[in-house]
Protein backbone atom coordinates (compact mmCIF):
# COMPACT_ATOMS: atom_id res chain seq x y z
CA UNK A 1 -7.45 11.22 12.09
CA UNK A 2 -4.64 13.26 10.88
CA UNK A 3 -4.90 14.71 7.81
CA UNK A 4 -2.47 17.48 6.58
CA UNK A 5 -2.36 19.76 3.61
CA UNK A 6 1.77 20.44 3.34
CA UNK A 7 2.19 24.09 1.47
CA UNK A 8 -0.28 23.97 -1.64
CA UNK A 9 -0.65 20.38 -1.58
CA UNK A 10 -3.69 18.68 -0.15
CA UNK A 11 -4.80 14.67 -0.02
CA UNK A 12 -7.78 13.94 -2.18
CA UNK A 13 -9.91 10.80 -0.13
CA UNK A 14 -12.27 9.19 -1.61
CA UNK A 15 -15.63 9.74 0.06
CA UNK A 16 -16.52 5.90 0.81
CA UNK A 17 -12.43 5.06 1.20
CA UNK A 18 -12.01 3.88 5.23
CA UNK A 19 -9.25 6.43 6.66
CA UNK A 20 -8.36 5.17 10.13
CA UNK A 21 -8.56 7.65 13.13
CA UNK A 22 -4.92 7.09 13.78
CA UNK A 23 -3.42 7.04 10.86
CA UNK A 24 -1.10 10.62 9.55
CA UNK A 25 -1.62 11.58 5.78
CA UNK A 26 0.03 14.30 4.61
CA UNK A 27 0.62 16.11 1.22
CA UNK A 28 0.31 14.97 -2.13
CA UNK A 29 -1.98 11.79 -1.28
CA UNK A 30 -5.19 10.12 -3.94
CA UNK A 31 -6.88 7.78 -2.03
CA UNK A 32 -9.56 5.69 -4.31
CA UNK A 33 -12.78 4.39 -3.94
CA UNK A 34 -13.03 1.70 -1.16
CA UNK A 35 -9.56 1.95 0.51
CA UNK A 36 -8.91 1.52 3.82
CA UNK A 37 -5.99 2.96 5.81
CA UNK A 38 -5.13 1.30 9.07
CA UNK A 39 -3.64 2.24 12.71
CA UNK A 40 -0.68 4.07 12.77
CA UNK A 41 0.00 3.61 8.84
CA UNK A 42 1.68 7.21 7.66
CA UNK A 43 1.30 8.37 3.85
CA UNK A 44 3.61 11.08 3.55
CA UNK A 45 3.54 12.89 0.02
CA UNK A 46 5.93 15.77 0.51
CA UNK A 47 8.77 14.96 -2.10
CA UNK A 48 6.24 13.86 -4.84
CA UNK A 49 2.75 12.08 -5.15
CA UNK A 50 1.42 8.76 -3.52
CA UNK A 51 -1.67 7.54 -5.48
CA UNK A 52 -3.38 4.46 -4.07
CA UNK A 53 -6.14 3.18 -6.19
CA UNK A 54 -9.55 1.73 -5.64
CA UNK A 55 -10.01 -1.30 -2.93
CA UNK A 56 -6.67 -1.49 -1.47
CA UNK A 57 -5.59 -1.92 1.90
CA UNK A 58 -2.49 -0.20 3.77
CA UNK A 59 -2.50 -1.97 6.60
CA UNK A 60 -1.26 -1.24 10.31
CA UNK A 61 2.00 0.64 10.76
CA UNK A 62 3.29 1.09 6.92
CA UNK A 63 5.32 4.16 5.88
CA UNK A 64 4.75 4.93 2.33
CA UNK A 65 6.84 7.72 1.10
CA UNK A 66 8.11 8.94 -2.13
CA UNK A 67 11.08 10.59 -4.08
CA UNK A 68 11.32 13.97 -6.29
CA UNK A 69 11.75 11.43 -9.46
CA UNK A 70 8.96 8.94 -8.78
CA UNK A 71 5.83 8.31 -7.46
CA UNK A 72 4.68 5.71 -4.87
CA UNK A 73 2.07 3.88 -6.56
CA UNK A 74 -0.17 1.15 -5.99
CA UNK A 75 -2.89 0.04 -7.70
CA UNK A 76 -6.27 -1.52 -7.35
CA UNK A 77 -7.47 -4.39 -5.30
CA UNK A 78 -3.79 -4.52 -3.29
CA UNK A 79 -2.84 -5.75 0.15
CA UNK A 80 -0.08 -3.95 1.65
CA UNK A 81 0.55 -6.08 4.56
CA UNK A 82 1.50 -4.43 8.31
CA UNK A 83 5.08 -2.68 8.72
CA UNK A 84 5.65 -2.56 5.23
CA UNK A 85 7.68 0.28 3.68
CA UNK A 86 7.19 1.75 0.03
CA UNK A 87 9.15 4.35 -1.39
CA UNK A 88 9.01 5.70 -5.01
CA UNK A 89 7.76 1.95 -6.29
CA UNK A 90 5.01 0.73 -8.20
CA UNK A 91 2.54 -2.05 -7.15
CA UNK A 92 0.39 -2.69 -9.96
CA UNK A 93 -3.00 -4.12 -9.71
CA UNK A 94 -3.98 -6.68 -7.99
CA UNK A 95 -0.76 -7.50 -6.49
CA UNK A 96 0.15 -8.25 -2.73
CA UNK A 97 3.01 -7.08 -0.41
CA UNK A 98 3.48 -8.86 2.65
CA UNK A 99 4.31 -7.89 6.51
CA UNK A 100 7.79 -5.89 7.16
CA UNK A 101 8.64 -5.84 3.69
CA UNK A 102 10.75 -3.34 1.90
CA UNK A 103 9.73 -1.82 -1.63
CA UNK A 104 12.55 0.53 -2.75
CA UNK A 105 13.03 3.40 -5.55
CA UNK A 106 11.56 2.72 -9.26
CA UNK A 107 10.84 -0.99 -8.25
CA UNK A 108 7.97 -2.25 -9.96
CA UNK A 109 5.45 -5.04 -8.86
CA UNK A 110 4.06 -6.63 -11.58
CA UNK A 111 0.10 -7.23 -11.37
CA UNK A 112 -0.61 -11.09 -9.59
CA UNK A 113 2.57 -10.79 -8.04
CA UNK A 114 3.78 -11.05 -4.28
CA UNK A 115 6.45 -9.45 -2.57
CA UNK A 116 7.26 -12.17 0.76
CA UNK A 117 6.91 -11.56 4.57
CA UNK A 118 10.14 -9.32 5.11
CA UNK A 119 11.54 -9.24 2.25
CA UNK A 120 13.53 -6.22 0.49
CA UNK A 121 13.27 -5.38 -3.05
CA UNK A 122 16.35 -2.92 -4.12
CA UNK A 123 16.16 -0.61 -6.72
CA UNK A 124 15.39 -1.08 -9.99
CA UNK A 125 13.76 -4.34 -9.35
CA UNK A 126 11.04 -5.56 -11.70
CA UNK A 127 8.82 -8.10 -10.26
CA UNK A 128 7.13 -10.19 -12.96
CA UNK A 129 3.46 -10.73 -13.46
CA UNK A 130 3.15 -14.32 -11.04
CA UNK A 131 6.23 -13.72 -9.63
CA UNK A 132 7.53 -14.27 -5.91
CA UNK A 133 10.19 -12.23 -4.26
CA UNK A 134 11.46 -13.51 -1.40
CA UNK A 135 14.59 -12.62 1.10
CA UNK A 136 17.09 -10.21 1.58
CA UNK A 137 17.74 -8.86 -0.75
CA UNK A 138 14.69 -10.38 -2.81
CA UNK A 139 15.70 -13.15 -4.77
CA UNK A 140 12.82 -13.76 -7.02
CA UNK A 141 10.98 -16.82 -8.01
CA UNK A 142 8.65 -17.18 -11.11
CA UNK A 143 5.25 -18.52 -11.63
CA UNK A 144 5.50 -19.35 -7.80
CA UNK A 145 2.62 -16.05 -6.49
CA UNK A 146 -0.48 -17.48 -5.84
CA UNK A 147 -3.78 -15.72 -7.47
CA UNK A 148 -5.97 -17.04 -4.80
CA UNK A 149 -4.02 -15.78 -2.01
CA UNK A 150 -3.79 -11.93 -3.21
CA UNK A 151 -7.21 -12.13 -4.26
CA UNK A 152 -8.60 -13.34 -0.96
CA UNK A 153 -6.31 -10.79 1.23
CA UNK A 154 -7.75 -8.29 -0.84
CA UNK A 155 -11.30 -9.16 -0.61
CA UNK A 156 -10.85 -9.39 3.14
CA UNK A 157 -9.79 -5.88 3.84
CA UNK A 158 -12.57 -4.60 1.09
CA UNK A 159 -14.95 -6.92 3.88
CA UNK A 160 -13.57 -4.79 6.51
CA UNK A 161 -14.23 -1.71 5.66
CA UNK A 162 -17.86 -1.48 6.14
CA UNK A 163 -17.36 -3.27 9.38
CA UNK A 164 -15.06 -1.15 10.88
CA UNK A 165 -17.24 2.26 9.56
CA UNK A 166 -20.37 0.44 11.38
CA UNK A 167 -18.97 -1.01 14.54
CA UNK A 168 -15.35 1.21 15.09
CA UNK A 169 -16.09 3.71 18.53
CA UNK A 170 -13.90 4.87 20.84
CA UNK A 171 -14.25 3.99 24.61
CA UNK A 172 -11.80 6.28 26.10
């Protein structure tokens, strides 16, 4: 796996967190308990900190990145779906982000809500507790997130981990 210190600033992992051979952190990263970071997903805290809490997933090829003024954030129990892109947001707990989806500056995703397949939140978005955002840019939709479906993606991943730190080896 790649994992850089930039300058003075080194990730902190989480000893039982799943890091993915080929996935790149770098900088100012926090990692929590149970976490799992997939293929060719890149955490790069060099403008400020990334914090990801305890049993989320950052699935396959998302960029999370942040700005001098705010932190990328998310919280526990989230699914960040594949391709996604975060950049100085905040996903609160138990909240779900779904594939090739856009998360911009000081956006904030209320806990039980879901950011839509491809969608783009803009800045200064607030996502509300529930809440659906769908489209381009997100249009959103209340009461219309279903509980069942973030909790289940996130229990999922969490089931993952320990398979994938049992029965992951390279062939090559």
């Amino acid at each position: 796996m790649a994992i850089y210190a930039l300058g003075s600033d080194e990730p902190t992992i989480s000893g039982d967190a799943f890091i993915h051979p080929d996935c790149t952190i770098i900088g100012n990263v926090h990692i929590g308990s149970y976490s799992s970071i997939w293929p060719q997903a890149v955490l790069r805290g060099d403008d400020g900190p990334i914090y990801i809490g305890e049993r989320s997933s950052i699935q396959d090829g998302t960029v999370l990145h942040t700005i001098e003024e705010s932190p990328t954030t998310v919280g526990n129990n989230c699914t960040i779906g594949h391709i996604v892109h975060l950049e100085g947001c905040r996903i609160e707990d138990n909240a779900l982000v779904g594939n090739g989806s856009v998360v911009l500056h000081r956006v904030i995703v209320r806990s039980w809500a879901l950011v839509g397949a491809n969608a783009v939140v803009t800045n200064d978005t607030e996502v509300p507790s529930g809440a659906l955002a769908l489209g381009i840019p997100a249009k959103i939709r209340p009461d219309a997130a279903s509980r069942e479906m973030i909790r289940t993606s996130a229990e999922a991943y969490l089931n993952r981990v320990d398979f994938y730190r049992k029965n992951l080896r390279r062939i090559d």
